[in-house]
C-alpha atoms as a PDB file:
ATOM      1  CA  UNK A   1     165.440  80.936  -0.823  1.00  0.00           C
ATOM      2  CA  UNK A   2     166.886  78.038   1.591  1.00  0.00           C
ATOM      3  CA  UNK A   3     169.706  75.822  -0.294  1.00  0.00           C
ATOM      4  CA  UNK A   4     168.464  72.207  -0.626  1.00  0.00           C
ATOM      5  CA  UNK A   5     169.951  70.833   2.638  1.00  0.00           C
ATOM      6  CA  UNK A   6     168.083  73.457   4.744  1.00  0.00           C
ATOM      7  CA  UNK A   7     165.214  73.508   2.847  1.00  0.00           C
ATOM      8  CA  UNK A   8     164.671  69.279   3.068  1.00  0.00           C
ATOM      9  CA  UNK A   9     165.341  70.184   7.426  1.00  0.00           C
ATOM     10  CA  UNK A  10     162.799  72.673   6.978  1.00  0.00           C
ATOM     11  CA  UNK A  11     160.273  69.886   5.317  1.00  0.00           C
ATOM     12  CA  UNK A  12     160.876  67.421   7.401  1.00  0.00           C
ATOM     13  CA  UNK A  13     160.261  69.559  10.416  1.00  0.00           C
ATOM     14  CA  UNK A  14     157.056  70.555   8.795  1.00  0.00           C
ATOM     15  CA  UNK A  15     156.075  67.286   8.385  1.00  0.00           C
ATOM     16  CA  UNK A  16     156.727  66.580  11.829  1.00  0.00           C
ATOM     17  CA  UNK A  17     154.013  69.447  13.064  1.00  0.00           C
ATOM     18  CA  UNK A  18     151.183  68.172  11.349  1.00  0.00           C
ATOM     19  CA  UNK A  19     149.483  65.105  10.203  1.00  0.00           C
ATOM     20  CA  UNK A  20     149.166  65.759   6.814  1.00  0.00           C
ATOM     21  CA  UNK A  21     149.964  69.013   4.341  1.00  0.00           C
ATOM     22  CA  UNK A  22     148.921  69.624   1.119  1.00  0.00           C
ATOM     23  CA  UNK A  23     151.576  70.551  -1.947  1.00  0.00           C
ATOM     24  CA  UNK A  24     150.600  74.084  -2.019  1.00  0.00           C
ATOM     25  CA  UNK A  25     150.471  74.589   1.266  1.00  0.00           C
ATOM     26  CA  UNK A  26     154.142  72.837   1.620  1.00  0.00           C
ATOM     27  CA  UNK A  27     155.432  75.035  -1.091  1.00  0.00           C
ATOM     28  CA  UNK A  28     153.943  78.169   0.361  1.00  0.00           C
ATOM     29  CA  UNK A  29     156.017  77.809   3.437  1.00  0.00           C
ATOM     30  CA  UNK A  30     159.028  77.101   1.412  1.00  0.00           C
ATOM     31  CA  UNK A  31     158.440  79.893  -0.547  1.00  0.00           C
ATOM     32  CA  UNK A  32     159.296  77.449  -3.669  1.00  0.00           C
ATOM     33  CA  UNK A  33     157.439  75.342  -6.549  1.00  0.00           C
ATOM     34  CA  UNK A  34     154.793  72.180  -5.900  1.00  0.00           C
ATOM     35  CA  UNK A  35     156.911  70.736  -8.610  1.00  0.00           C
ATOM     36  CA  UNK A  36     160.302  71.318  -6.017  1.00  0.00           C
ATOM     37  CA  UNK A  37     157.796  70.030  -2.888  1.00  0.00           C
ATOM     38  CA  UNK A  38     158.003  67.232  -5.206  1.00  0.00           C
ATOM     39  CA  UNK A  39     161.655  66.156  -5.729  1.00  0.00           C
ATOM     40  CA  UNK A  40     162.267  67.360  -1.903  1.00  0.00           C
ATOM     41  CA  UNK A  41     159.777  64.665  -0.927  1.00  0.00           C
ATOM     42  CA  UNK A  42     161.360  61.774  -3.274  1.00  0.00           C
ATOM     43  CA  UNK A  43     164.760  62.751  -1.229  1.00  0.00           C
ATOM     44  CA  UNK A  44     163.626  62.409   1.889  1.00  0.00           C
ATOM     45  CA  UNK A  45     162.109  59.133   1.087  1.00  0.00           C
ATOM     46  CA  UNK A  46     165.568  58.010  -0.724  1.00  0.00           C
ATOM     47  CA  UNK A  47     167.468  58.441   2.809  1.00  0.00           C
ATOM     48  CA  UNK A  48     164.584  56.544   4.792  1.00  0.00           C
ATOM     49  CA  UNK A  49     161.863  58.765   5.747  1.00  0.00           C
ATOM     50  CA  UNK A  50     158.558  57.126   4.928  1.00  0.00           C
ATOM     51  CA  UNK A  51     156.100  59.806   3.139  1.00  0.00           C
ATOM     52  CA  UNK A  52     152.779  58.768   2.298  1.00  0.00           C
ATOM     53  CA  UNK A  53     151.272  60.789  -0.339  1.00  0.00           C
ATOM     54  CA  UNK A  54     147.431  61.754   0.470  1.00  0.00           C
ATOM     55  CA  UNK A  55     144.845  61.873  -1.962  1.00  0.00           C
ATOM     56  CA  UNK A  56     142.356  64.537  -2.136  1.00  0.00           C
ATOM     57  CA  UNK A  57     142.200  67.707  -4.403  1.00  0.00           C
ATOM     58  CA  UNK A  58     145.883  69.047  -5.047  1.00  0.00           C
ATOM     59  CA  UNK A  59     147.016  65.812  -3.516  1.00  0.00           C
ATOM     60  CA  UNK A  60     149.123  66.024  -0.394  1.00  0.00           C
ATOM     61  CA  UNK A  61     151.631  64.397   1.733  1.00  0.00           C
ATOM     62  CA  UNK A  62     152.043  62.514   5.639  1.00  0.00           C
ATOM     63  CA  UNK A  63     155.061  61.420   7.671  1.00  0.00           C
ATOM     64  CA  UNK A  64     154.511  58.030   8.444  1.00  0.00           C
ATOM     65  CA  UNK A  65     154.837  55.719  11.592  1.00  0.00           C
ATOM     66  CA  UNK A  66     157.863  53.210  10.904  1.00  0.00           C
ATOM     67  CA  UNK A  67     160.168  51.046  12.690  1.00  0.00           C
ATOM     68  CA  UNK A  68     162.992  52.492  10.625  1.00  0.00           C
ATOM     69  CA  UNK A  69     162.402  56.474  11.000  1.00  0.00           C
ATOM     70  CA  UNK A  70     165.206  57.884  11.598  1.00  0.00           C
ATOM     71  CA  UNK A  71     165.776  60.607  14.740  1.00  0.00           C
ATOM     72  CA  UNK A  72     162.898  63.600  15.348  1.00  0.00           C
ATOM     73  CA  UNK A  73     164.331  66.723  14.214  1.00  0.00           C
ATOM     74  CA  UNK A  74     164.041  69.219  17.199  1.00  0.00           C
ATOM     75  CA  UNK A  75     165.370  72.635  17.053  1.00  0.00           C
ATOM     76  CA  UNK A  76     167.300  73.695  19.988  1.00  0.00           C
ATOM     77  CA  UNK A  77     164.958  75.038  22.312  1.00  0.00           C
ATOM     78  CA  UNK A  78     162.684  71.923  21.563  1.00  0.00           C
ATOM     79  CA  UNK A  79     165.976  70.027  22.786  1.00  0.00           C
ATOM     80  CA  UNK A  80     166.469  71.197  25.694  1.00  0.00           C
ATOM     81  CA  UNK A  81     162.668  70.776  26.180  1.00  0.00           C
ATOM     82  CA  UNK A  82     162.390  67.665  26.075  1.00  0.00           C
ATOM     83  CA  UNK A  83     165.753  67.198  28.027  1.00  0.00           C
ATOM     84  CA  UNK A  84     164.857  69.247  31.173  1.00  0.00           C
ATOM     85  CA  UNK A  85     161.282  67.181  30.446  1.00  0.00           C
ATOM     86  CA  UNK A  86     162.794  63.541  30.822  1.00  0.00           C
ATOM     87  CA  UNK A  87     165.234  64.713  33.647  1.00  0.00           C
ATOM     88  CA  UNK A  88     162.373  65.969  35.553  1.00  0.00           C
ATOM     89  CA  UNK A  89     160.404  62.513  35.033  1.00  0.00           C
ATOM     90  CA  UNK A  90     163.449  60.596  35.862  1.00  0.00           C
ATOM     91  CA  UNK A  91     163.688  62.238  39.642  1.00  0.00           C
ATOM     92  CA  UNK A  92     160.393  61.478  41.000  1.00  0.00           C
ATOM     93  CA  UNK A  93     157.039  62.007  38.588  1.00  0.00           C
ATOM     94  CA  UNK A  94     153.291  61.327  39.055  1.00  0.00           C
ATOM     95  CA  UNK A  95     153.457  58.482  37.091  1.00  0.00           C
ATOM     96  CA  UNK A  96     154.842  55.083  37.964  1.00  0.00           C
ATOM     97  CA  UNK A  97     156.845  52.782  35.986  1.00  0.00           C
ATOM     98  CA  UNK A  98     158.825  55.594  33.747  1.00  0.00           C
ATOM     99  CA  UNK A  99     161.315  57.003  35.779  1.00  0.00           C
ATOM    100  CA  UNK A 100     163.965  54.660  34.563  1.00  0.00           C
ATOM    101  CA  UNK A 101     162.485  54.549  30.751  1.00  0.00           C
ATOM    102  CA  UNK A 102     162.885  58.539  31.320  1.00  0.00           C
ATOM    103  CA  UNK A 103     167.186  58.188  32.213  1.00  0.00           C
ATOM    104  CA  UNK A 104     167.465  56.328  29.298  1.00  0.00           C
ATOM    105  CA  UNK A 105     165.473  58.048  26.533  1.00  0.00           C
ATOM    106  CA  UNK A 106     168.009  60.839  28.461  1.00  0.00           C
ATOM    107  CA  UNK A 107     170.921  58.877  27.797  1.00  0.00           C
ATOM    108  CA  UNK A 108     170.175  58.568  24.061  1.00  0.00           C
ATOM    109  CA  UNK A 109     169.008  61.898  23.694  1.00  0.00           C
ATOM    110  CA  UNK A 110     172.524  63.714  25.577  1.00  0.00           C
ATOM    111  CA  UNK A 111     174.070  61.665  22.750  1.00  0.00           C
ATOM    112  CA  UNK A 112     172.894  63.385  19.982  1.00  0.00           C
ATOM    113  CA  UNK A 113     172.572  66.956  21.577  1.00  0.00           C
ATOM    114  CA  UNK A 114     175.753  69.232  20.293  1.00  0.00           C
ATOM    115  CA  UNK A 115     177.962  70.362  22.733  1.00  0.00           C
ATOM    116  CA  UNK A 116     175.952  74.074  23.572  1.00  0.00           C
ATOM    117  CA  UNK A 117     172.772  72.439  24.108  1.00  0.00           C
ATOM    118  CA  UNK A 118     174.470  70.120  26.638  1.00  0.00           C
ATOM    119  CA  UNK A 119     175.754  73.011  28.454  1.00  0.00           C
ATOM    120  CA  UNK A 120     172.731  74.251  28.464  1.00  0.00           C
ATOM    121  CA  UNK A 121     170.634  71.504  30.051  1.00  0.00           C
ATOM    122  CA  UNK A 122     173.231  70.733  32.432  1.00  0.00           C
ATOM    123  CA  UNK A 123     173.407  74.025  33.381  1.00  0.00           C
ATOM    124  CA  UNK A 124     169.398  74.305  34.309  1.00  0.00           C
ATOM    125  CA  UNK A 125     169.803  70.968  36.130  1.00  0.00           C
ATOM    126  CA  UNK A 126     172.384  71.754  38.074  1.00  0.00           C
ATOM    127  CA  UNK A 127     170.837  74.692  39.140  1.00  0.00           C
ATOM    128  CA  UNK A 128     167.336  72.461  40.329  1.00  0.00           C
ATOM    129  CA  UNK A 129     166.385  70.286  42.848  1.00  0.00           C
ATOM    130  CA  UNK A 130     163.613  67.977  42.594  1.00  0.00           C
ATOM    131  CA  UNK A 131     162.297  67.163  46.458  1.00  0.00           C
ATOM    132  CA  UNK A 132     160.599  63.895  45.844  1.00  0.00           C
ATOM    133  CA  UNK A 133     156.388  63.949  45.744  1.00  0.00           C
ATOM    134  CA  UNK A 134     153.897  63.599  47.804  1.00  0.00           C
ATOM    135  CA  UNK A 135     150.421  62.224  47.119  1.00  0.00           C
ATOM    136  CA  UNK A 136     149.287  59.469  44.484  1.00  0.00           C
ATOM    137  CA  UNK A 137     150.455  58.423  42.035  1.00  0.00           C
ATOM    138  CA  UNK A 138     149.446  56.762  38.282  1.00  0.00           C
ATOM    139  CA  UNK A 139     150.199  53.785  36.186  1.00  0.00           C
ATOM    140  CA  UNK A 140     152.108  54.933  32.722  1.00  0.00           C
ATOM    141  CA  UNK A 141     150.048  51.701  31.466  1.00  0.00           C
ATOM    142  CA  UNK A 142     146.836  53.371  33.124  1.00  0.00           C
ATOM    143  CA  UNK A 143     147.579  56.563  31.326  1.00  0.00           C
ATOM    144  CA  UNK A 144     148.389  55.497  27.855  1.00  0.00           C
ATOM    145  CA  UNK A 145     145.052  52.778  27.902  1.00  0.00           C
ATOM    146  CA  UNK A 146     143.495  56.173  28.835  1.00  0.00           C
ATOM    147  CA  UNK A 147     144.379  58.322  26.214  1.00  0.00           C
ATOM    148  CA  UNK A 148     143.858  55.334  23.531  1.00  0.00           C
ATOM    149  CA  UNK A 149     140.478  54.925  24.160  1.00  0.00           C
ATOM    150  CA  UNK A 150     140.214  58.825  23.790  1.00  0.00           C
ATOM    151  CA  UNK A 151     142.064  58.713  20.406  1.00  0.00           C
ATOM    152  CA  UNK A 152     140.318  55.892  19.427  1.00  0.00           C
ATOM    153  CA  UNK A 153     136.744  57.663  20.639  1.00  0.00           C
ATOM    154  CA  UNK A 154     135.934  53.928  22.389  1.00  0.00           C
ATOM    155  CA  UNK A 155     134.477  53.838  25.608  1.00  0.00           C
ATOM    156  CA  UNK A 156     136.223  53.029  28.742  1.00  0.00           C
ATOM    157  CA  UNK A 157     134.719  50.774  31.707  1.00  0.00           C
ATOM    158  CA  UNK A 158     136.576  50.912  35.276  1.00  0.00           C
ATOM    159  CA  UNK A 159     135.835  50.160  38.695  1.00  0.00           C
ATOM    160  CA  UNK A 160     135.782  53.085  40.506  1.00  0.00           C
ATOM    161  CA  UNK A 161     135.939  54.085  44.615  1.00  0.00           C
ATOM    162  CA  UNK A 162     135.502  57.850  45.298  1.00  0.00           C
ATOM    163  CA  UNK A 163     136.578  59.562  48.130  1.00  0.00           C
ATOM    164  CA  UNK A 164     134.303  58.532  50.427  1.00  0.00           C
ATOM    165  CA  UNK A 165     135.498  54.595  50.047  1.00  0.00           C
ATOM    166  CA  UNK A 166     132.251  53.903  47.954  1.00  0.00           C
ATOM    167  CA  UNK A 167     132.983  51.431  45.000  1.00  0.00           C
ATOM    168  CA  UNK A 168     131.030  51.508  41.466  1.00  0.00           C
ATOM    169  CA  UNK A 169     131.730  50.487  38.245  1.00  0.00           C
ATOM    170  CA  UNK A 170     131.649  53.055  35.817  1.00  0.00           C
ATOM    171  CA  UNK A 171     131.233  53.071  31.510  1.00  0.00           C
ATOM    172  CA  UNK A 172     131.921  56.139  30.067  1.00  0.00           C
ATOM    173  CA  UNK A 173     132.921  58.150  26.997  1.00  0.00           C
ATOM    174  CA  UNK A 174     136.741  59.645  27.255  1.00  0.00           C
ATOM    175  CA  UNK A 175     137.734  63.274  26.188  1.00  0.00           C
ATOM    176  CA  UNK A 176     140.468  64.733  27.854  1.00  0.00           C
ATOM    177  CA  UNK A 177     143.295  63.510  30.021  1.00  0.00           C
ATOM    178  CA  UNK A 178     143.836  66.492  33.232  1.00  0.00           C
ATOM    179  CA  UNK A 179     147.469  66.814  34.826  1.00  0.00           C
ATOM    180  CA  UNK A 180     146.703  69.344  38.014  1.00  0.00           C
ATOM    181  CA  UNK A 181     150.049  68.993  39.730  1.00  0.00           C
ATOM    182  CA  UNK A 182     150.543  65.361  40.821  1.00  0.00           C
ATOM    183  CA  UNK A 183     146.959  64.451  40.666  1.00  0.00           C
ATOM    184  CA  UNK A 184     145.700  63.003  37.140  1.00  0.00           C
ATOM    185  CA  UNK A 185     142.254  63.245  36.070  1.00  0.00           C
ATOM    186  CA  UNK A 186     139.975  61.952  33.567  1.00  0.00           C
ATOM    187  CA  UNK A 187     137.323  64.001  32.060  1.00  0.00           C
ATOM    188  CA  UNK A 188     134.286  62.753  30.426  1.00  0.00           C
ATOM    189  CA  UNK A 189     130.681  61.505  29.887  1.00  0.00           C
ATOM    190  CA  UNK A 190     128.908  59.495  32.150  1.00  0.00           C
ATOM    191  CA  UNK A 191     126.479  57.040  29.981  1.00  0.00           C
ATOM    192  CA  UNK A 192     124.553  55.713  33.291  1.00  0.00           C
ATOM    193  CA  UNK A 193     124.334  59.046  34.942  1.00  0.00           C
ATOM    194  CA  UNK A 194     124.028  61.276  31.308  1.00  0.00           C
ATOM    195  CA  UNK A 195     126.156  63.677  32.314  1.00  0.00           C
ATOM    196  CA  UNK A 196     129.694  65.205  32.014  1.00  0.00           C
ATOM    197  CA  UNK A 197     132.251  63.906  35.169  1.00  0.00           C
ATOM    198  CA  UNK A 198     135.993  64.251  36.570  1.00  0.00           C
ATOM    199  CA  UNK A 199     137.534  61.178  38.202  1.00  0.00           C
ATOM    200  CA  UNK A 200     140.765  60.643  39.537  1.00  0.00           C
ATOM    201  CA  UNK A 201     142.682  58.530  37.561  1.00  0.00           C
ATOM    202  CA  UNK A 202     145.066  56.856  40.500  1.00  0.00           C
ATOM    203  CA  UNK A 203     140.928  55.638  41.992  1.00  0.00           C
ATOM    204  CA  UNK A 204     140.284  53.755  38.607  1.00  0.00           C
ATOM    205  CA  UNK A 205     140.782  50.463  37.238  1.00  0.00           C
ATOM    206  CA  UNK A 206     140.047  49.746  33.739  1.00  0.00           C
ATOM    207  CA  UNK A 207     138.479  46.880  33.190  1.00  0.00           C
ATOM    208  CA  UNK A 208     138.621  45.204  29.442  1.00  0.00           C
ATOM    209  CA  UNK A 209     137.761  44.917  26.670  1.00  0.00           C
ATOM    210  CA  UNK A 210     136.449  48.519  26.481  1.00  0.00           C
ATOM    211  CA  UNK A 211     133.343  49.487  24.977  1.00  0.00           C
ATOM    212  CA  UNK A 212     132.459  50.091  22.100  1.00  0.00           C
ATOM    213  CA  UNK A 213     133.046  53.224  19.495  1.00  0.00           C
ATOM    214  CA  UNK A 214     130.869  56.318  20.551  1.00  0.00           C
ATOM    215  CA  UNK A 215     130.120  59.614  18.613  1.00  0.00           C
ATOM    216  CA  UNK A 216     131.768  62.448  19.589  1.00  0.00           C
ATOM    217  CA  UNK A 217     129.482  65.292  21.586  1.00  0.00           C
ATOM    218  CA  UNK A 218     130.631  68.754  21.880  1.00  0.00           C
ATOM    219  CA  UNK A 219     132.655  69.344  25.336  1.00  0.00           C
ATOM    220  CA  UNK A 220     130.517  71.149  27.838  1.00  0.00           C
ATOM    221  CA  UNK A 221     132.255  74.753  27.188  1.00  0.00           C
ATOM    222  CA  UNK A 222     134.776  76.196  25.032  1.00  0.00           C
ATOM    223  CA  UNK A 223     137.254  77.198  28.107  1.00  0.00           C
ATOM    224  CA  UNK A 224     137.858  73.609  29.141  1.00  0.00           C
ATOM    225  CA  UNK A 225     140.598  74.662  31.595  1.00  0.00           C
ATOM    226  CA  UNK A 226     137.531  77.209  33.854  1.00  0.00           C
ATOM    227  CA  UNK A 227     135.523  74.110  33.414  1.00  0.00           C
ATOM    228  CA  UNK A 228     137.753  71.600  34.674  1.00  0.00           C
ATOM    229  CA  UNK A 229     138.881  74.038  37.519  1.00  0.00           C
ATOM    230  CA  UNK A 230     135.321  74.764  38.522  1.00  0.00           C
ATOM    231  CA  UNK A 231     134.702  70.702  38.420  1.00  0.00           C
ATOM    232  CA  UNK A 232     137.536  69.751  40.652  1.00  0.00           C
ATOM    233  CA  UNK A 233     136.573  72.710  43.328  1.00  0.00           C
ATOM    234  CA  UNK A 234     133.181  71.071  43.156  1.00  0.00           C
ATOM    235  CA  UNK A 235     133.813  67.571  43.305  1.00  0.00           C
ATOM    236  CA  UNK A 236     132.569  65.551  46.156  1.00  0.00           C
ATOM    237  CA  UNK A 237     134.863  65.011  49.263  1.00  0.00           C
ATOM    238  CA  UNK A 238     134.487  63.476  52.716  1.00  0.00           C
ATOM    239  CA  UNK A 239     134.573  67.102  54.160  1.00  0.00           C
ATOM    240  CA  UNK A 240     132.788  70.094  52.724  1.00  0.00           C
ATOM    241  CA  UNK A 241     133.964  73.197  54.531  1.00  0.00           C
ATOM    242  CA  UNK A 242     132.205  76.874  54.207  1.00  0.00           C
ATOM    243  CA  UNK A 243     134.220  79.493  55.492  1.00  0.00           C
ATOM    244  CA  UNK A 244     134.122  83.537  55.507  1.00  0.00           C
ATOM    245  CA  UNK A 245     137.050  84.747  54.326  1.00  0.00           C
ATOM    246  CA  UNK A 246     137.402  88.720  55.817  1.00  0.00           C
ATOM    247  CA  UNK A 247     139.665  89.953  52.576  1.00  0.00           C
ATOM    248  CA  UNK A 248     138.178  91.895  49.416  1.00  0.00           C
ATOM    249  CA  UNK A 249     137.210  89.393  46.262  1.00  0.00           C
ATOM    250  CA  UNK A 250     140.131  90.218  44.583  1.00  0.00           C
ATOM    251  CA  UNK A 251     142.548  89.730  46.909  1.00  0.00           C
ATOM    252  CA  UNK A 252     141.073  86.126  48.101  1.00  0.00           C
ATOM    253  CA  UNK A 253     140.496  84.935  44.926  1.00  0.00           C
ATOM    254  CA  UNK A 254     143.906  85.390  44.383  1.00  0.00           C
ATOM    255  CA  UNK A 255     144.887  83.582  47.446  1.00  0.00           C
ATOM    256  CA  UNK A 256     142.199  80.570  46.904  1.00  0.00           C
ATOM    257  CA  UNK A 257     143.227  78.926  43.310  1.00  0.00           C
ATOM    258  CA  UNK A 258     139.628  78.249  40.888  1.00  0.00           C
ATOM    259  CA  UNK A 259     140.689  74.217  41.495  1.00  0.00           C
ATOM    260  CA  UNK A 260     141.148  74.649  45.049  1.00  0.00           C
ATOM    261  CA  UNK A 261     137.716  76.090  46.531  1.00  0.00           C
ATOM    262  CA  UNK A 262     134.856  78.256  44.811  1.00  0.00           C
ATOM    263  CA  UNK A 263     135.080  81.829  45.978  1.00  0.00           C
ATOM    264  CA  UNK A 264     131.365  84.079  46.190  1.00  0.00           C
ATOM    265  CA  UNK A 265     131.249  87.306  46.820  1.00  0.00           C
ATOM    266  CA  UNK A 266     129.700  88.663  50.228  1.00  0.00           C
ATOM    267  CA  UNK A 267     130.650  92.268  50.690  1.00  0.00           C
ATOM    268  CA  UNK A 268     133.597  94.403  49.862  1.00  0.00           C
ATOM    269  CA  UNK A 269     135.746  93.343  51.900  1.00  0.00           C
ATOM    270  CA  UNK A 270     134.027  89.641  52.722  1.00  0.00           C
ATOM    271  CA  UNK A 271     134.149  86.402  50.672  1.00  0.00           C
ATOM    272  CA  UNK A 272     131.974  82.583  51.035  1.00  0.00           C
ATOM    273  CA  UNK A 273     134.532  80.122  50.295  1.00  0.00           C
ATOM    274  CA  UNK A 274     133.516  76.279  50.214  1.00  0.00           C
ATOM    275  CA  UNK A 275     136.453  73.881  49.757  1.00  0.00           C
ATOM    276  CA  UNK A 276     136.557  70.412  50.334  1.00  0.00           C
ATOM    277  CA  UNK A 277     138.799  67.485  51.309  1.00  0.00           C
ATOM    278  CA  UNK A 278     139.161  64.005  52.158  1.00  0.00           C
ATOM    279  CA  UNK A 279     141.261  64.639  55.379  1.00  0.00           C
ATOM    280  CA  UNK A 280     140.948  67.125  57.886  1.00  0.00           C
ATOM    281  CA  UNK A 281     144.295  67.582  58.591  1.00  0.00           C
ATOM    282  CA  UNK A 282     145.051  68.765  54.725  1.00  0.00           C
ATOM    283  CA  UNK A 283     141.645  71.098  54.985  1.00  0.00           C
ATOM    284  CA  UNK A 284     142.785  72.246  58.253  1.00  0.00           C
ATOM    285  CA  UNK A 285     146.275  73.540  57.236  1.00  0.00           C
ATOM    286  CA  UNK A 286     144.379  74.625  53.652  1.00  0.00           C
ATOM    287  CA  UNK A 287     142.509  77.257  55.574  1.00  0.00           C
ATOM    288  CA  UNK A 288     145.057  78.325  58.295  1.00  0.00           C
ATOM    289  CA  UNK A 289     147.367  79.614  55.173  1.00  0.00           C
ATOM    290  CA  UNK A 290     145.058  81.119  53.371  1.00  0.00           C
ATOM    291  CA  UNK A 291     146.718  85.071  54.942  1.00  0.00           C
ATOM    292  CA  UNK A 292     142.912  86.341  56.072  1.00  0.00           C
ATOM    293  CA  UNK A 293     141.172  86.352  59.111  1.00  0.00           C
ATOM    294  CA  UNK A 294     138.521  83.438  58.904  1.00  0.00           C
ATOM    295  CA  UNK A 295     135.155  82.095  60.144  1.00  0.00           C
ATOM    296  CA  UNK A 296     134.336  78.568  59.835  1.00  0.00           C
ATOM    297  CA  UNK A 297     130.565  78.259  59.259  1.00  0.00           C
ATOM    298  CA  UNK A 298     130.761  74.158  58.526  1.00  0.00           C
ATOM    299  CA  UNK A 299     131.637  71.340  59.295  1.00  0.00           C
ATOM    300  CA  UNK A 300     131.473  71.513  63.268  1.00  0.00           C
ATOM    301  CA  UNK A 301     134.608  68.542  62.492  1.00  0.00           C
ATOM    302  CA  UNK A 302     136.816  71.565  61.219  1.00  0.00           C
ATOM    303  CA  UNK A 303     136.378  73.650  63.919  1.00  0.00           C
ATOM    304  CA  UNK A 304     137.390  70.997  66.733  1.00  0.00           C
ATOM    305  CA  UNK A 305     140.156  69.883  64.275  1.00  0.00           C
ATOM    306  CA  UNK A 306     141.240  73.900  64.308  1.00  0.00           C
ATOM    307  CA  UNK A 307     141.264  74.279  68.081  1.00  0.00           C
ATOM    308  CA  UNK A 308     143.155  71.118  68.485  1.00  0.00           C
ATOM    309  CA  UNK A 309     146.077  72.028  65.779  1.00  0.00           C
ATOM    310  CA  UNK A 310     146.109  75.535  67.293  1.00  0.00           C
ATOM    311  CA  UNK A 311     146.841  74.121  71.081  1.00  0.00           C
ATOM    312  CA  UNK A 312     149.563  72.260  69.094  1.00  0.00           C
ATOM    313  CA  UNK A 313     151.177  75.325  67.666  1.00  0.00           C
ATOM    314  CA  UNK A 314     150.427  76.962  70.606  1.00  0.00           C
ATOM    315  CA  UNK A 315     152.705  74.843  72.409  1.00  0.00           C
ATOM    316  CA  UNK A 316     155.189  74.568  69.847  1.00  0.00           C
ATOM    317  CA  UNK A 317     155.624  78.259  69.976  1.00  0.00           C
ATOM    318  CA  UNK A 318     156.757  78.501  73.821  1.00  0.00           C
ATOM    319  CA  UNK A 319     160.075  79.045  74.660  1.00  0.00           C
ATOM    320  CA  UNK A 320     161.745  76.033  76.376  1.00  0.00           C
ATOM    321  CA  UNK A 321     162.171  75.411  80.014  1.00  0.00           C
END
């Protein structure tokens, strides 16, 4: 059995993991009484940490919000977690507006970290460069009005201009939040067009108030992450490109990530890929890398844009006068 000082860590940190527990369940991880959950509890509270008791059969308990809660407890590889997490922010994320609150939620944090875990996230930074991004970026403000209205299951209205520079204004239910790389994306139901969409969140503007509360609906599939990758490979762009890859299905699929393009089988050693962009330049160098000999069956606007980029290497590639 844990002595008391462990065992009130060890109930704070499973408060911390879950909105609410019930006394049994509390004790049953302790491995001690419902009567000792008890008196554990009543500590905690007498050095500051405010515990709601729940009501309900067996009665329960919940870590409550507060101005006055005093420090997370993290265990050590949670630390450095969040460490290497807020360094990474600080030098250059997808969002806007949070690189600075990132160095000094770092500051406070490196004051609190004992000495080995400081080794230890200075040692993975110092080993790590962060080359600063390219592509959009997001509004922190953006994000967290995002993810409200998706706790909050209240619908969001935004203006909206797709890739193709046309501008709509949009109402919709929220469900998920998407992070693919440096591009954020929102995920959810389309009341005008009654049907399930993926925007990017940098091409939105959220207009308030909001709408009002909706009813949850089940999410289109129970692997959200093939769903979402098959939805961004088939979302509209300016360019739509077909191409014969000359490789066998396994090896091009892959080469060609599920976000990137949809890959269809055409012999054993022959794959249909369609991928799409909103410049030809990026679509262009897309296909050149993919490592297989390639046709380009559309856009007519890919294959000029080929010809011209390989003249350009072509030239590149001669040995100086």
């Amino acid at each position: 059995m844990l002595d008391t000082s462990a065992r009130l860590l060890r109930l704070l940190g499973l408060l911390q993991t879950h909105r609410e527990w019930t006394g049994t369940a509390l004790a049953g991880e302790l491995a001690v009484t419902a009567r000792t959950v008890r008196r554990d509890v009543e500590k905690l509270r007498a050095l500051g940490y405010p515990i709601d008791a729940v009501g309900g059969v067996g009665g329960g308990y919940r870590l409550a919000a507060g101005a006055a809660l005093p420090p997370l407890l993290l265990d050590d590889d949670e630390a450095v977690a969040v460490a290497v997490g807020l360094r990474g922010a600080a030098s250059g994320a997808a969002v806007t507006g949070i690189a600075e609150s990132s160095v000094r939620a770092l500051a406070k944090l490196d004051q609190v970290l004992p000495s080995r875990l400081r080794y230890r996230v200075a040692t993975l930074s110092d080993a790590v460069v962060s080359l600063p991004g390219r592509g959009p970026s997001v509004d922190a403000t953006t994000l967290v009005t995002i993810a409200t209205a998706i706790r909050d299951t209240t619908r969001l209205r935004f203006d909206y201009t797709s890739g193709t520079a046309e501008a709509t204004i949009r109402e919709v239910e929220p469900y998920r939040l998407v992070n693919a790389g440096r591009r954020w994306y929102l995920l959810s139901w389309d009341v005008a067009r009654t049907d399930w969409r993926t925007f990017r969140v940098d091409r939105l503007r959220v207009r308030t108030p909001g709408g009002p509360r909706f009813a949850p609906r089940p999410l289109p599939t129970d692997d959200l992450a093939a769903y979402l990758d098959d939805a961004l490979a088939r979302a509209p762009y300016r360019y739509e490109a077909v191409l014969v890859l000359h490789g066998t299905p396994d090896a091009v699929r892959a080469e060609v990530p599920a976000w990137l393009g949809v890959v269809e089988e055409r012999s054993s050693d022959s794959c249909t890929v369609r991928i799409g962009s909103d410049d030809l330049d990026q679509l262009a160098v897309w296909v050149s890398t993919f490592g297989f000999d390639f046709e380009v069956l559309e856009p007519a606007e890919l294959r000029t844009h080929l010809r011209a980029l390989a003249a350009r290497m072509h030239r590149a590639a001669r040995r100086p006068k």
